[in-house]
PDB file of N, CA and C in Angstrom:
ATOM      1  N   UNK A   1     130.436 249.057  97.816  1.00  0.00           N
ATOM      2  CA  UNK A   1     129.325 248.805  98.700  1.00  0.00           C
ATOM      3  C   UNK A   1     128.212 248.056  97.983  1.00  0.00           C
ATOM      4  N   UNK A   2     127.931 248.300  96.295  1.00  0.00           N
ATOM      5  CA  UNK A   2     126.826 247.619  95.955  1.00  0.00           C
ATOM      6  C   UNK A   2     127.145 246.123  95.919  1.00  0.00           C
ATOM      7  N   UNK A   3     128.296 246.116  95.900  1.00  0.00           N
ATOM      8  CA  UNK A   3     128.865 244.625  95.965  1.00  0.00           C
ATOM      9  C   UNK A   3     128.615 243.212  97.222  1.00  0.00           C
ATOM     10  N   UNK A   4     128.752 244.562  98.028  1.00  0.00           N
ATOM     11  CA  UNK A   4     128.154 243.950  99.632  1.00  0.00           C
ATOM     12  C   UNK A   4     126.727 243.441  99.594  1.00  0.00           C
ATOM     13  N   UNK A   5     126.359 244.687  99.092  1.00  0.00           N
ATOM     14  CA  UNK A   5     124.484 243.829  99.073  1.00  0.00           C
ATOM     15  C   UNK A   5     124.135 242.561  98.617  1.00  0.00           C
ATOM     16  N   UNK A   6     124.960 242.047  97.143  1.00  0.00           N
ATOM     17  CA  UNK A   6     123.906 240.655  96.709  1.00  0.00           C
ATOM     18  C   UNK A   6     124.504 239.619  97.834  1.00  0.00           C
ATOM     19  N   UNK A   7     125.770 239.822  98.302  1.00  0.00           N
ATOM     20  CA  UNK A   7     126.575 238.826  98.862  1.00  0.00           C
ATOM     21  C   UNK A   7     125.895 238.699 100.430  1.00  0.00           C
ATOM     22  N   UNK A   8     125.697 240.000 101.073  1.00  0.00           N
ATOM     23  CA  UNK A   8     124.900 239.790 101.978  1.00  0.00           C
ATOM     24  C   UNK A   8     123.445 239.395 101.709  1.00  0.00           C
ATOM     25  N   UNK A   9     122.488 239.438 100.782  1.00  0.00           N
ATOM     26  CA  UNK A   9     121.342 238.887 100.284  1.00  0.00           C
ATOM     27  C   UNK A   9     122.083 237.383 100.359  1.00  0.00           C
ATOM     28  N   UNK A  10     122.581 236.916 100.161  1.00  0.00           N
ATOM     29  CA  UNK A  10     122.891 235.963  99.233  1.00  0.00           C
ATOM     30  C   UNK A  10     122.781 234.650 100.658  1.00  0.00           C
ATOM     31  N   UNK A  11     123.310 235.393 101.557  1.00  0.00           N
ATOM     32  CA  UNK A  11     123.445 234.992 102.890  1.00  0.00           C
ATOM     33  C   UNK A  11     122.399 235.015 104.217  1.00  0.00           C
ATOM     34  N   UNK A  12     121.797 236.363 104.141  1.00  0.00           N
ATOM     35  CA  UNK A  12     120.504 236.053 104.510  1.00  0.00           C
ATOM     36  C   UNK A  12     119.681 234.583 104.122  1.00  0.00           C
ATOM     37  N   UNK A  13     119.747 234.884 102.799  1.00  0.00           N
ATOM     38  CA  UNK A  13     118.697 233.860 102.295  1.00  0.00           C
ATOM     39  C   UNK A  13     118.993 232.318 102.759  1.00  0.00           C
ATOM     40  N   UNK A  14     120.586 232.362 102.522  1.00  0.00           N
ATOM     41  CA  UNK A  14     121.055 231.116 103.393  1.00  0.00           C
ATOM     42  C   UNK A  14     120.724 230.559 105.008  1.00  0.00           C
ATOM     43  N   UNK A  15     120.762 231.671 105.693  1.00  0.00           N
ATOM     44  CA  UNK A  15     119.814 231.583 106.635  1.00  0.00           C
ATOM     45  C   UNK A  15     118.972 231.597 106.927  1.00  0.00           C
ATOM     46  N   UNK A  16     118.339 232.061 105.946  1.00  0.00           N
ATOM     47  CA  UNK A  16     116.509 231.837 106.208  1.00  0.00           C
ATOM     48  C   UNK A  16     116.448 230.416 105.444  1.00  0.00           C
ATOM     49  N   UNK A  17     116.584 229.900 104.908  1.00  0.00           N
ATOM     50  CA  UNK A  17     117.216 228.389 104.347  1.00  0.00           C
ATOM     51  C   UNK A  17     117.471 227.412 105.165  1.00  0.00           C
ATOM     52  N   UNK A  18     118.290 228.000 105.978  1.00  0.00           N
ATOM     53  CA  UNK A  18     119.142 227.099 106.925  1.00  0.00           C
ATOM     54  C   UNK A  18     117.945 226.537 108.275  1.00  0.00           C
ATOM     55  N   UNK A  19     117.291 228.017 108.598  1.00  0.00           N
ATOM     56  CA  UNK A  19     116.304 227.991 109.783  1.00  0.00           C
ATOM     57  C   UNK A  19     115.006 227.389 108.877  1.00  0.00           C
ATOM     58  N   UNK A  20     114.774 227.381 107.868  1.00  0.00           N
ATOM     59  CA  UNK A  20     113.292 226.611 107.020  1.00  0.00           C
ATOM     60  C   UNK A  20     113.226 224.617 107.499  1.00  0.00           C
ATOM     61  N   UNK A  21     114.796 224.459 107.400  1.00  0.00           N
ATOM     62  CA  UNK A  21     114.982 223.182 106.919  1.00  0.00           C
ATOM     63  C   UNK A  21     115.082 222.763 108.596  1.00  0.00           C
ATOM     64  N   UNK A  22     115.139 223.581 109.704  1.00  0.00           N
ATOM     65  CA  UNK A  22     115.675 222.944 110.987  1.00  0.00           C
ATOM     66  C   UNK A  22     113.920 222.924 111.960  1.00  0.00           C
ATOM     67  N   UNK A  23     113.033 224.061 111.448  1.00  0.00           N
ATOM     68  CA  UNK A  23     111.806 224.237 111.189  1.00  0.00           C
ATOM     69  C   UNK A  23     110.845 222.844 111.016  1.00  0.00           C
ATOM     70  N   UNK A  24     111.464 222.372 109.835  1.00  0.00           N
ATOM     71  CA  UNK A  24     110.915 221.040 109.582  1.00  0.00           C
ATOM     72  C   UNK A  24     111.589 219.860 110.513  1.00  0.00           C
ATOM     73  N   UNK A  25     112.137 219.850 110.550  1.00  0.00           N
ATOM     74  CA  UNK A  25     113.037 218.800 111.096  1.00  0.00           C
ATOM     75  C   UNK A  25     112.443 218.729 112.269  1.00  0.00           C
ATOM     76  N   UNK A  26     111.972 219.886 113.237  1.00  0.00           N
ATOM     77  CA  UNK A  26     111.606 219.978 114.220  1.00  0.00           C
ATOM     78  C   UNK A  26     110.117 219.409 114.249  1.00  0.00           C
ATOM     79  N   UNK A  27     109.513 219.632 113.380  1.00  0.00           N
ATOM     80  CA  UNK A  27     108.291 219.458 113.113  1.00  0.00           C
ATOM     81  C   UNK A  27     108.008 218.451 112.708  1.00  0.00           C
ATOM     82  N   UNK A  28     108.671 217.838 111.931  1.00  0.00           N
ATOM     83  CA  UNK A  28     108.729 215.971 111.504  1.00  0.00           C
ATOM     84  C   UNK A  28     109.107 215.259 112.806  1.00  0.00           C
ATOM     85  N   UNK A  29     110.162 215.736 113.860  1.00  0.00           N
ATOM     86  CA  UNK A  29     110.209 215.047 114.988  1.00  0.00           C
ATOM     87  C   UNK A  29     109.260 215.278 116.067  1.00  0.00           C
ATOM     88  N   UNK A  30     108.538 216.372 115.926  1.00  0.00           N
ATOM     89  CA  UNK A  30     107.928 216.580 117.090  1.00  0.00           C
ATOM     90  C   UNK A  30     105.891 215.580 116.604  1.00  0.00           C
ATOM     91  N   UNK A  31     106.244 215.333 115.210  1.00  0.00           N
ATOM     92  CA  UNK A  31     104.997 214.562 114.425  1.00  0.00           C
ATOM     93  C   UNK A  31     105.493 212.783 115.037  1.00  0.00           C
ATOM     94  N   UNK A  32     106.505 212.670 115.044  1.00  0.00           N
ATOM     95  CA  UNK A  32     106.930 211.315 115.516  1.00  0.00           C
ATOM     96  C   UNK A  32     106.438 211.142 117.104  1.00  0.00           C
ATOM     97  N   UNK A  33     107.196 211.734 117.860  1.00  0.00           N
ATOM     98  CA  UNK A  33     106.738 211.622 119.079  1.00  0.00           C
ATOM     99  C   UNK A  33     105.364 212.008 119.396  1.00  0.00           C
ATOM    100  N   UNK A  34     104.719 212.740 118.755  1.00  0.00           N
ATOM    101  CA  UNK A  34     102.826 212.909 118.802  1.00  0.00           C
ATOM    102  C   UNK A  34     102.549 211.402 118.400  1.00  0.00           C
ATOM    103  N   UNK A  35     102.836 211.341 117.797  1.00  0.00           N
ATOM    104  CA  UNK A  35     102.387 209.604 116.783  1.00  0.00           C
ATOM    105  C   UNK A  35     102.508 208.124 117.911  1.00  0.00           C
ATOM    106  N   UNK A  36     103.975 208.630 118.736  1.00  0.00           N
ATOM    107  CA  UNK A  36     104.117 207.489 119.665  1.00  0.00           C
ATOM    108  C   UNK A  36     103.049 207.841 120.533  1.00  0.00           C
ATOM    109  N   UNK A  37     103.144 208.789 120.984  1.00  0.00           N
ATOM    110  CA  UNK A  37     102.664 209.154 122.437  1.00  0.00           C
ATOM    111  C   UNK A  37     100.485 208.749 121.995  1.00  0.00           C
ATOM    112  N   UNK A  38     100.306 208.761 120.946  1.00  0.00           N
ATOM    113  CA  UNK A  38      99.004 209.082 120.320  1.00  0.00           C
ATOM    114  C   UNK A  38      98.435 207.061 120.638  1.00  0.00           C
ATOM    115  N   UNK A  39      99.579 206.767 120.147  1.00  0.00           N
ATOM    116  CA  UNK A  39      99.284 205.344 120.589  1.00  0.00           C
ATOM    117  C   UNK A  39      99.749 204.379 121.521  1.00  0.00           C
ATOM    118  N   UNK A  40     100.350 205.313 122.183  1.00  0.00           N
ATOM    119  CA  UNK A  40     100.548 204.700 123.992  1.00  0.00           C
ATOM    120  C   UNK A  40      99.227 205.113 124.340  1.00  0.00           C
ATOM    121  N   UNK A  41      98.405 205.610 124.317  1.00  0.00           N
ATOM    122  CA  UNK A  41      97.358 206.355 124.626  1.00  0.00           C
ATOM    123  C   UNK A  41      96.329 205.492 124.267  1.00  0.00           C
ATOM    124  N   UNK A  42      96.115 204.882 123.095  1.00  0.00           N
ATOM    125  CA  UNK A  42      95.197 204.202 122.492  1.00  0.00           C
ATOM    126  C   UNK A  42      95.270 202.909 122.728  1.00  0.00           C
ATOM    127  N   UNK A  43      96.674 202.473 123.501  1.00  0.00           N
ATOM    128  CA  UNK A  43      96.354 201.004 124.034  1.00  0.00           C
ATOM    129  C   UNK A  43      96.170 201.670 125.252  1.00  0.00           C
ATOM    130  N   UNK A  44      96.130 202.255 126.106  1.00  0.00           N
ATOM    131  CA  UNK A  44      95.906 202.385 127.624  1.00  0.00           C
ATOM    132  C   UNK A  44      94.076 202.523 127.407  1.00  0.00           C
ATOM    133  N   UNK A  45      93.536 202.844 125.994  1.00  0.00           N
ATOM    134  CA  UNK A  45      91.950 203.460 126.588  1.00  0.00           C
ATOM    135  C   UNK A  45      91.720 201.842 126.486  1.00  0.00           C
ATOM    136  N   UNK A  46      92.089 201.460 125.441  1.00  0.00           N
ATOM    137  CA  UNK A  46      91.926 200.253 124.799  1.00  0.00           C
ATOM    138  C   UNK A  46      92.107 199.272 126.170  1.00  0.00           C
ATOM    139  N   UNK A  47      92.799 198.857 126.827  1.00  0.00           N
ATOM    140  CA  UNK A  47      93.138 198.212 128.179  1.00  0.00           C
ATOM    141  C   UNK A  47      92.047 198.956 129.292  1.00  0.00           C
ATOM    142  N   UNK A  48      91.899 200.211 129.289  1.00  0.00           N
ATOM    143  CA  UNK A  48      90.955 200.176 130.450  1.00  0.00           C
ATOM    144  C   UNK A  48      89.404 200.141 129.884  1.00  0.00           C
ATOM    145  N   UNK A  49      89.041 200.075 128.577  1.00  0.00           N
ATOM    146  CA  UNK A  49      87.813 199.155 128.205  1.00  0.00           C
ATOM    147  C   UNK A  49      87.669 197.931 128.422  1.00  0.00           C
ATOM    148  N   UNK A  50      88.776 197.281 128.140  1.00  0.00           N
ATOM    149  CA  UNK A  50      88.765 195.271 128.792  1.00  0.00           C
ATOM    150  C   UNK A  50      88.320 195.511 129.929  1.00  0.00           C
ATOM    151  N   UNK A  51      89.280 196.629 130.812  1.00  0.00           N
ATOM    152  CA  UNK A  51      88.970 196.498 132.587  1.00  0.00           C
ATOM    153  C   UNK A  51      87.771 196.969 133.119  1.00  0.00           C
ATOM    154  N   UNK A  52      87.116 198.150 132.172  1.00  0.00           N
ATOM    155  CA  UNK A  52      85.806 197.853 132.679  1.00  0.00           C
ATOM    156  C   UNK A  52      84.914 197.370 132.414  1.00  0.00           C
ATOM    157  N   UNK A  53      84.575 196.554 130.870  1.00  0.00           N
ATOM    158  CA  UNK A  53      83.892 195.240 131.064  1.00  0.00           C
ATOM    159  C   UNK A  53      84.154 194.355 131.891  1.00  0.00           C
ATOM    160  N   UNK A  54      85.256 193.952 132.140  1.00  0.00           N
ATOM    161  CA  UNK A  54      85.562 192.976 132.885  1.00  0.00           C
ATOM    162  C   UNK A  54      84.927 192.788 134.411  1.00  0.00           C
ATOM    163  N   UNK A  55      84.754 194.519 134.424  1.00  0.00           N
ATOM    164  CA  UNK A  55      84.473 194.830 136.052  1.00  0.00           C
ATOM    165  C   UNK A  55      83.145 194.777 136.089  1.00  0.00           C
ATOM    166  N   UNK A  56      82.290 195.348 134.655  1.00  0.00           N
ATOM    167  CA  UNK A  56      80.883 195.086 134.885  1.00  0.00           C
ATOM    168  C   UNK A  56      80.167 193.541 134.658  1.00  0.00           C
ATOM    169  N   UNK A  57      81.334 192.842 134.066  1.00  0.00           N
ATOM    170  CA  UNK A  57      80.815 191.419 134.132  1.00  0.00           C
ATOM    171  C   UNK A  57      80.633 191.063 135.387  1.00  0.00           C
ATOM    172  N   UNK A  58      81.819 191.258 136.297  1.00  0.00           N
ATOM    173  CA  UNK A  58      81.823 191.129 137.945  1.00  0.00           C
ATOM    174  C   UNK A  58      80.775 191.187 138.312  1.00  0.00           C
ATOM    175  N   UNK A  59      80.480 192.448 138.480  1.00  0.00           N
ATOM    176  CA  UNK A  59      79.176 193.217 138.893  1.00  0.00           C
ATOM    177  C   UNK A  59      78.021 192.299 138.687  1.00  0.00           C
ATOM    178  N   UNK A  60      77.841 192.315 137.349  1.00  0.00           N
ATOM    179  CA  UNK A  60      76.584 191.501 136.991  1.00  0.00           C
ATOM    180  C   UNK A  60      76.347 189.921 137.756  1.00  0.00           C
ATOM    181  N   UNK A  61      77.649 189.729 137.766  1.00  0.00           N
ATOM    182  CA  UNK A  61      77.762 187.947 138.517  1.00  0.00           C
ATOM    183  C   UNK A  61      77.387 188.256 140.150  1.00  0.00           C
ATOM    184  N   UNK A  62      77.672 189.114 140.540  1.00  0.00           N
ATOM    185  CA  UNK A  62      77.854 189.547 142.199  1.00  0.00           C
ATOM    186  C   UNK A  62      76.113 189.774 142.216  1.00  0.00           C
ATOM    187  N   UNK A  63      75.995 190.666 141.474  1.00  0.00           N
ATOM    188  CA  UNK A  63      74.554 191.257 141.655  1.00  0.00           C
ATOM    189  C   UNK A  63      73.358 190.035 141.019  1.00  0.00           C
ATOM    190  N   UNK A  64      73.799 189.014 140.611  1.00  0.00           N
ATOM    191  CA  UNK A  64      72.887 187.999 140.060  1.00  0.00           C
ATOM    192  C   UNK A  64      72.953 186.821 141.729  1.00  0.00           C
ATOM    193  N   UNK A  65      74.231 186.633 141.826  1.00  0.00           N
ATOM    194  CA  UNK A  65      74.541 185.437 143.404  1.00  0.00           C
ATOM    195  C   UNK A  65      73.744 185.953 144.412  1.00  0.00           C
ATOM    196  N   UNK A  66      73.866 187.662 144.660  1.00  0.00           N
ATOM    197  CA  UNK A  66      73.181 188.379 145.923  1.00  0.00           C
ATOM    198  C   UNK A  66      71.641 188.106 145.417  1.00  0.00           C
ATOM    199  N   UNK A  67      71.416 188.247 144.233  1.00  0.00           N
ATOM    200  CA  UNK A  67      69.493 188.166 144.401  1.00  0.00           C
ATOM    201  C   UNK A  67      69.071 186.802 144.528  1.00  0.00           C
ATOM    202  N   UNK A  68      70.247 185.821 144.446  1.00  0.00           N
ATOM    203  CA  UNK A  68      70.060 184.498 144.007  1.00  0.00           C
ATOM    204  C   UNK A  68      70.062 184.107 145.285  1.00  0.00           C
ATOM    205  N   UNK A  69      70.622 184.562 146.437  1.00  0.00           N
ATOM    206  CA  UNK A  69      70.921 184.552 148.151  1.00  0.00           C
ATOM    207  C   UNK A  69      69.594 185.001 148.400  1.00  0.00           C
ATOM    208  N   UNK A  70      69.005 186.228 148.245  1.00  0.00           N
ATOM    209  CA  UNK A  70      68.469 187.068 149.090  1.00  0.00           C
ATOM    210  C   UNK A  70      67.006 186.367 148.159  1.00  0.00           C
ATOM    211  N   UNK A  71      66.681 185.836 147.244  1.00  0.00           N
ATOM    212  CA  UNK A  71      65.163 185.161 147.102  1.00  0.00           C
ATOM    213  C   UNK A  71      65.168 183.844 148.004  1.00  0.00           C
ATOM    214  N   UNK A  72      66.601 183.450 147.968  1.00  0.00           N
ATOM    215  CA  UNK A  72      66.771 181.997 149.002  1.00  0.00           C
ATOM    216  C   UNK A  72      66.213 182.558 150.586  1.00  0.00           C
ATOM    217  N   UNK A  73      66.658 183.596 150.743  1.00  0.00           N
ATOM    218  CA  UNK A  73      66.095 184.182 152.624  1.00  0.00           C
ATOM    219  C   UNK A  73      64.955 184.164 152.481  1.00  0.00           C
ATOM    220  N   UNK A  74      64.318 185.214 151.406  1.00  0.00           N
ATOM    221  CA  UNK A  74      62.723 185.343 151.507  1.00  0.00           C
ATOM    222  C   UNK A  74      62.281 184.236 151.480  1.00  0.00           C
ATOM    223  N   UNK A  75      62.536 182.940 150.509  1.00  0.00           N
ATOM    224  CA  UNK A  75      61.697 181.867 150.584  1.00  0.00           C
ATOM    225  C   UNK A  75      61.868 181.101 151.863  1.00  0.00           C
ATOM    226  N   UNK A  76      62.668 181.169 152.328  1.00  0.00           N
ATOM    227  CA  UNK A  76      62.681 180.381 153.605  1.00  0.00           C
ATOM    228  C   UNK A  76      61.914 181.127 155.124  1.00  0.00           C
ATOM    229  N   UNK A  77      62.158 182.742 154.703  1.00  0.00           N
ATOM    230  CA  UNK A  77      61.272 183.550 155.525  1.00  0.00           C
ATOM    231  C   UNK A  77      59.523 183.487 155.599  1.00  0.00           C
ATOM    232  N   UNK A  78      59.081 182.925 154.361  1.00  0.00           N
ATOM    233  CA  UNK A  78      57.783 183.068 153.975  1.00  0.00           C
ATOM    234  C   UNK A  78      57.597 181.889 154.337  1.00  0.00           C
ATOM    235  N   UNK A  79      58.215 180.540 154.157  1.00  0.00           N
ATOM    236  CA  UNK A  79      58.079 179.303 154.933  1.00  0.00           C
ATOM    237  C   UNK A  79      57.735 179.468 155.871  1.00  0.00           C
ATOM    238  N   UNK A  80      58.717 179.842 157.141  1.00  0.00           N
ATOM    239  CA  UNK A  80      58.480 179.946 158.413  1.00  0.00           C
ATOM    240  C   UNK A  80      57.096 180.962 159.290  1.00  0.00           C
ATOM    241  N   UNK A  81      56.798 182.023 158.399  1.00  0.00           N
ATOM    242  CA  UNK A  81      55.780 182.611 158.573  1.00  0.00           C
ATOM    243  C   UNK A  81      54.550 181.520 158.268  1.00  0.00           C
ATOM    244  N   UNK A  82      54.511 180.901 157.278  1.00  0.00           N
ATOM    245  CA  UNK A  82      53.670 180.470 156.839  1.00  0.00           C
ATOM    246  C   UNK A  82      53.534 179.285 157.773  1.00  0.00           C
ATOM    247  N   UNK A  83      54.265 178.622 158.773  1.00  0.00           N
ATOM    248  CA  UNK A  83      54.664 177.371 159.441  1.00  0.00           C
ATOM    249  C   UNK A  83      53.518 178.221 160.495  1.00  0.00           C
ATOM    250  N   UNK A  84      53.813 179.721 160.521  1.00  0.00           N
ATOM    251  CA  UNK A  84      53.323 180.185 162.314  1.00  0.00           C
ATOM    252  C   UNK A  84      51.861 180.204 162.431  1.00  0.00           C
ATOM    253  N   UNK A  85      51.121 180.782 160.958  1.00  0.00           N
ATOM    254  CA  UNK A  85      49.759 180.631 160.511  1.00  0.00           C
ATOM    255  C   UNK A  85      48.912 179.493 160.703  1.00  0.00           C
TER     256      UNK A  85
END
């Protein structure tokens, strides 16, 4: 029976060995796919920063034409008032 023990030690340990190394493995692959997924991520923020400058450039052009319209009404409004005087 004492014979049994180192041989079963011997084997444990092999399995705790066996499960250390599958441990990592798991963990080095699951570091890979964090890594992809980390920078699919970082071009998507990266792409929707272009898109919303892009959108507040819009903005700014839209909101510059409309005041650029709407001083054109008033001046022509203040004309015509001024025609009635």
């Amino acid at each position: 029976m004492s014979e049994d023990v180192p041989t079963a030690m011997f084997e444990i340990l092999k399995k705790i060995q066996g499960d250390i190394a599958a441990v990592r493995a798991d963990v080095g692959d699951f570091k890979r796919e964090n890594r992809v997924e980390h920078e699919r991520m970082e071009t998507l923020i990266r792409k929707q920063r272009r898109d919303g400058a892009a959108v507040l450039v819009l903005m700014r052009s839209a909101a510059g034409d409309f005041e650029e319209r709407l001083a054109a009404v008033e001046q022509q409004i203040a004309l015509l008032d001024a025609r009635e005087h």
